[in-house]
Protein backbone atom coordinates (compact mmCIF):
# COMPACT_ATOMS: atom_id res chain seq x y z
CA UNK A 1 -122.82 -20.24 -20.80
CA UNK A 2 -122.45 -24.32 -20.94
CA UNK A 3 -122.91 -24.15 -24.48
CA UNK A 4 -120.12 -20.86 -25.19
CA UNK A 5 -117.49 -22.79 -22.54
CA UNK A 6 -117.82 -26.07 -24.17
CA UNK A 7 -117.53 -24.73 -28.09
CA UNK A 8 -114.12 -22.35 -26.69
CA UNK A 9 -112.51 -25.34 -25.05
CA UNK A 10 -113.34 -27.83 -27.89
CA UNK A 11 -109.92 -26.93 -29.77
CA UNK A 12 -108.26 -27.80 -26.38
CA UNK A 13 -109.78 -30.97 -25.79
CA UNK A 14 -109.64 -32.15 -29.70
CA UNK A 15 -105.65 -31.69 -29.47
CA UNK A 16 -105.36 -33.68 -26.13
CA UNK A 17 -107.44 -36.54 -26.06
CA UNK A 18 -108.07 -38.07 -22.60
CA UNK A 19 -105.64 -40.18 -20.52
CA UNK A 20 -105.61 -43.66 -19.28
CA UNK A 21 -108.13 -46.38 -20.36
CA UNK A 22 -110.98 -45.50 -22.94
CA UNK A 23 -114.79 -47.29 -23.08
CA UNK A 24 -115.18 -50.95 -23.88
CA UNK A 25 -111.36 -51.09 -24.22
CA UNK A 26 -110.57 -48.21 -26.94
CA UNK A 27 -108.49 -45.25 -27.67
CA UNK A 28 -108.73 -42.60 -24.50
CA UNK A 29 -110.93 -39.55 -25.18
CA UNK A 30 -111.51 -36.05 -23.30
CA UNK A 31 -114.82 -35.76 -21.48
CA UNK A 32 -117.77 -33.00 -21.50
CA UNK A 33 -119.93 -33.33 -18.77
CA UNK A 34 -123.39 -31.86 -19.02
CA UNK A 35 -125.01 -31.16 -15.31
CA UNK A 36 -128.74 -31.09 -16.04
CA UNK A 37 -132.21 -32.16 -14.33
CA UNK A 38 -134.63 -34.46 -14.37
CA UNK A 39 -137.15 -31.15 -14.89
CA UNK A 40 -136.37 -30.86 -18.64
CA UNK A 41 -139.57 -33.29 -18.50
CA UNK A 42 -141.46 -30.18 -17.58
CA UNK A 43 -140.76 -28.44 -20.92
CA UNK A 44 -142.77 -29.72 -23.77
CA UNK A 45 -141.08 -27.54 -26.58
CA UNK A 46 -138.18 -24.61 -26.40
CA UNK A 47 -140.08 -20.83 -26.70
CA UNK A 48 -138.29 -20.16 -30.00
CA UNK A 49 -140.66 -16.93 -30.80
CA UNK A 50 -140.33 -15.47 -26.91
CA UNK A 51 -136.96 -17.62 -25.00
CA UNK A 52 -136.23 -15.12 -22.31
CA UNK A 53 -140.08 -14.72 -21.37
CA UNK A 54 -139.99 -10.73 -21.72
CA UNK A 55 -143.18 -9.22 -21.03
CA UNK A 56 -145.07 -8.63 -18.09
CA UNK A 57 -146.61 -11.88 -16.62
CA UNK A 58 -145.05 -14.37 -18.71
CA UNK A 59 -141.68 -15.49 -16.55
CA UNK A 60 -142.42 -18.68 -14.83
CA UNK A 61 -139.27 -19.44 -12.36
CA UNK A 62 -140.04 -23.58 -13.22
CA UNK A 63 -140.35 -23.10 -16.87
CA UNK A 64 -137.69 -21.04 -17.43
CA UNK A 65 -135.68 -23.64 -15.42
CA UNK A 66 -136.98 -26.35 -17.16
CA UNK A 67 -136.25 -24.69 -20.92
CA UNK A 68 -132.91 -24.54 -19.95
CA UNK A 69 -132.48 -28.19 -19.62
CA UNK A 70 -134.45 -28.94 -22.42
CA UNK A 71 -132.33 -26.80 -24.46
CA UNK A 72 -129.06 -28.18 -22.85
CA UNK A 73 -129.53 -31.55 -23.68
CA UNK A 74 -130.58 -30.59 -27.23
CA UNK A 75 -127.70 -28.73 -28.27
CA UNK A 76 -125.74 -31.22 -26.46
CA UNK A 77 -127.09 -34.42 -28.81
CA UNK A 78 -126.27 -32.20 -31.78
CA UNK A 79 -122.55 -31.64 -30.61
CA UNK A 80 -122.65 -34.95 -30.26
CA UNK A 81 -124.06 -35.99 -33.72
CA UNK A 82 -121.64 -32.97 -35.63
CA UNK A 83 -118.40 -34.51 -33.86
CA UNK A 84 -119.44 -38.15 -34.50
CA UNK A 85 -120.19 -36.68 -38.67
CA UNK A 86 -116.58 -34.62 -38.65
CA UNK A 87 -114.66 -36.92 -37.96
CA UNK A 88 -115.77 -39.94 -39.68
CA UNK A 89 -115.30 -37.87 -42.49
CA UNK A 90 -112.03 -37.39 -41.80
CA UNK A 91 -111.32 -40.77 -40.76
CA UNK A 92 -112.72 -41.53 -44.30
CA UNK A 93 -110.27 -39.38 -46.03
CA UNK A 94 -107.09 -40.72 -43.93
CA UNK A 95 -106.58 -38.49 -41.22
CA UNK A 96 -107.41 -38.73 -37.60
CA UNK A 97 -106.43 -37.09 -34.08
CA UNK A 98 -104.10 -38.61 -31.66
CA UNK A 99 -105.16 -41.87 -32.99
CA UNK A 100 -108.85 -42.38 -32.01
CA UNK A 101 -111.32 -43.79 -33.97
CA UNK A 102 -114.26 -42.33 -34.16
CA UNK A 103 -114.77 -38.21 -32.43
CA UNK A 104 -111.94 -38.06 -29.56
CA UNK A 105 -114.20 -36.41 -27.18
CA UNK A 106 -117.47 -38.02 -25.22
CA UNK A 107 -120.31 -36.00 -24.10
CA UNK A 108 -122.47 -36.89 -21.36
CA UNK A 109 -125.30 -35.68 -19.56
CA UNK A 110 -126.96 -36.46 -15.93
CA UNK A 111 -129.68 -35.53 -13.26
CA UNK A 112 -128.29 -34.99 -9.94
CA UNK A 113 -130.90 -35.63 -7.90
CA UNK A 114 -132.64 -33.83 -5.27
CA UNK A 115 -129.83 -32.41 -3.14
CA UNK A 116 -129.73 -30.34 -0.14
CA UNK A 117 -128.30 -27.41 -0.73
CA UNK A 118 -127.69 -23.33 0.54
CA UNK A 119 -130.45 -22.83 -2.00
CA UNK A 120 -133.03 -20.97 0.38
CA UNK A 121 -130.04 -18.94 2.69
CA UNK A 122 -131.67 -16.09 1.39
CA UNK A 123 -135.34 -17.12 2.51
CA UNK A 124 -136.58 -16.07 5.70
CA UNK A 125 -135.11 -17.86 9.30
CA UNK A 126 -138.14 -20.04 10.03
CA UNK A 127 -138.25 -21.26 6.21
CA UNK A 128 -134.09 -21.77 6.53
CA UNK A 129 -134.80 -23.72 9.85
CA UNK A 130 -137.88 -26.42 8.46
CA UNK A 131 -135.55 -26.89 5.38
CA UNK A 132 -132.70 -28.04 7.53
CA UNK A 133 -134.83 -30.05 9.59
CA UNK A 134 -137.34 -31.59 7.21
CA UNK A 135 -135.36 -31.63 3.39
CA UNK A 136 -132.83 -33.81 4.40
CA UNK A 137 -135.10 -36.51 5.48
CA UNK A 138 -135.91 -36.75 1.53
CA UNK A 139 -132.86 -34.98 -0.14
CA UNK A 140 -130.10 -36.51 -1.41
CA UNK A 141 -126.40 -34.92 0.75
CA UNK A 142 -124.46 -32.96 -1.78
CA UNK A 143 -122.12 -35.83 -1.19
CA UNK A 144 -124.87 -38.01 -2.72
CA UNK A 145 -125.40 -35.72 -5.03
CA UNK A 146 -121.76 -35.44 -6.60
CA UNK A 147 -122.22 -38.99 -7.45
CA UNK A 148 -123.29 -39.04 -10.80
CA UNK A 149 -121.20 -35.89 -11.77
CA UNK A 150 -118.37 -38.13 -10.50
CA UNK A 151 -118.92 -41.20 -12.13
CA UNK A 152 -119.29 -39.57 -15.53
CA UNK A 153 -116.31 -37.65 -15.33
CA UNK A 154 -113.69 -40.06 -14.23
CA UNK A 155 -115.48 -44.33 -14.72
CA UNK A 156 -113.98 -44.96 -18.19
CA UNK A 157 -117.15 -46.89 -18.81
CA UNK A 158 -119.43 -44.45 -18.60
CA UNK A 159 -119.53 -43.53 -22.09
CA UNK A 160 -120.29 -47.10 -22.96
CA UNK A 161 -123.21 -47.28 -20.76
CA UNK A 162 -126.14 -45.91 -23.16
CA UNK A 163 -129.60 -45.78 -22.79
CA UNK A 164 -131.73 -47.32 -25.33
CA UNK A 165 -135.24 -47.17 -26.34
CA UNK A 166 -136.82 -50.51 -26.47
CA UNK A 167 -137.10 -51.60 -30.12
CA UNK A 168 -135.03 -49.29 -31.74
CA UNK A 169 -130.92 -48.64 -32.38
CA UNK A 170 -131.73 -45.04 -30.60
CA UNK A 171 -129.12 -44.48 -27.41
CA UNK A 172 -129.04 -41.88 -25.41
CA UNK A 173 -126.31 -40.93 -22.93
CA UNK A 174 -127.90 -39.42 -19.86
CA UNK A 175 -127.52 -40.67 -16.67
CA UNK A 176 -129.58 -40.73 -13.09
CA UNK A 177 -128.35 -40.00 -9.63
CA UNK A 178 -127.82 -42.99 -9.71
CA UNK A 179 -125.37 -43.61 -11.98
CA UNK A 180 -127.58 -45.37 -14.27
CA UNK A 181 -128.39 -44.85 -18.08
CA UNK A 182 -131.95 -43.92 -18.53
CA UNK A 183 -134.06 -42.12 -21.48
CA UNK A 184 -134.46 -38.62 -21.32
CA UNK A 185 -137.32 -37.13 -21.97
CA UNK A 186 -138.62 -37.63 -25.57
CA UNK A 187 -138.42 -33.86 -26.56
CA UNK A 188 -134.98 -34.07 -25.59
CA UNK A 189 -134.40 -36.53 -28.23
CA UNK A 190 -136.01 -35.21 -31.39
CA UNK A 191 -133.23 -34.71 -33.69
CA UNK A 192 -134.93 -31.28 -35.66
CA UNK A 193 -135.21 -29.40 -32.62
CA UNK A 194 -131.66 -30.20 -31.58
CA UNK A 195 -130.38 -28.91 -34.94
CA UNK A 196 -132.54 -26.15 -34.34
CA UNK A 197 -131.49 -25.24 -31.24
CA UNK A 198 -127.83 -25.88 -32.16
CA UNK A 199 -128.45 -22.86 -34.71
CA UNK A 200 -130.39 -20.61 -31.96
CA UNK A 201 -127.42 -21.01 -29.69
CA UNK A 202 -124.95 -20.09 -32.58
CA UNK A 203 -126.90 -16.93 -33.41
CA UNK A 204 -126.41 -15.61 -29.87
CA UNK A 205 -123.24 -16.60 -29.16
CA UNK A 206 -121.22 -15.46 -32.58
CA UNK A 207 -121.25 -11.70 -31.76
CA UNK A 208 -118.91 -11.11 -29.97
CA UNK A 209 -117.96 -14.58 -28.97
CA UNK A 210 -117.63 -16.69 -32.21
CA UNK A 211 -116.75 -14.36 -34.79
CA UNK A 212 -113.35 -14.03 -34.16
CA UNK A 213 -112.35 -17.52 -33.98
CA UNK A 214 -109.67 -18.71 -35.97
CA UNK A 215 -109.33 -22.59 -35.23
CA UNK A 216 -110.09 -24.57 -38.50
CA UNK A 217 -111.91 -27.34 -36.89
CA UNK A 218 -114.39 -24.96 -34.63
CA UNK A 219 -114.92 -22.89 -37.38
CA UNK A 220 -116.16 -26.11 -39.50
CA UNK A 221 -117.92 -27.46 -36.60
CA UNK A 222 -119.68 -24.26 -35.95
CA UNK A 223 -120.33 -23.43 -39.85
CA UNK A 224 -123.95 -22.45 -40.65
């Protein structure tokens, strides 16, 4: 669903770029932010051959969870990657929107935390009770927790704050509940499985969603 929303507002967000101050100093841009977990860690590979787990026995609450992310952040780094390609291209050939260099639209992608929720109000009393008493002693407040999701969407820095591996040009531009860039998980950053998973996604989303788009640039962005 983050994946369809994100591809039908892209038209929307390529014609109006952002507002007020852009990262480092340049042009404004429009924002995509990504709400994931730290448990894409769990997942050591996306279940190409069997994604929804059908058959008896072989859902797993946690892994399915954890796929999710995994596969979030993945077709997120290849949005990422297309939009940077498109319009440097077009850059190239003398034509840009609203005046930004480079793609007018940053995506991002952060963990939460832990954060005490209504997630068990359909548990049984006694197990609603000991949450109450005993989670928040180690959970972040959803106050806490809107943190990150805050600072992503609205510090115009944020999309200049990259994590890097050690040794290498690679950045990555997930963020803690802390508000801090850190590495992902290093599934999450291999490049063939994101354009992998970028074509997975495509396949299930173009009937009936995709097929009957008529924007030019989506259509490019989303060609096989």
């Amino acid at each position: 669903s983050c994946a369809l929303l994100t591809l039908l507002l892209l038209p929307s967000l390529l014609r109006e770029p952002g507002k007020g101050k852009g990262a480092e100093g340049g042009p404004p841009k429009a924002k995509v932010i990504m709400v994931n977990s730290k448990l894409h860690q769990m997942c050591t590979g996306f279940n190409f051959e069997n994604p929804n787990f059908d058959g008896k026995g072989t859902y797993n609450s946690k892994k399915a969870y954890a796929q999710s992310k995994l596969a979030q952040i993945l077709f997120t780094n290849h949005l990422r990657a297309k939009l940077v390609s498109h319009f440097e291209t077009r850059e190239k050939k003398g034509s840009s929107v609203g005046g930004s260099a480079g793609a007018p639209i940053d995506l991002l992608v952060l963990h939460p935390g832990n954060v005490t929720t209504d997630v068990v109000r359909t548990l049984p009393w006694a197990v609603r009770k000991a949450y109450g008493f005993f989670m928040p002693l180690f959970l972040l407040s959803p106050e806490e927790g809107a943190r990150s999701t805050l600072f992503t969407a609205t510090e115009s820095e944020a999309a200049g704050a990259k994590g890097e591996l050690p040794g290498t040009s690679e950045r990555h531009y997930y963020f803690n509940s802390n508000c801090e860039p850190v590495l992902p998980s290093e599934e999450s950053r291999d490049v063939a499985q994101a354009e992998k998973i970028w074509r997975w996604t495509l396949d299930q989303l173009r009937d009936p969603y995709l097929d009957g788009v008529t924007d030019k640039q989506l259509k490019a962005l989303t060609a096989a």
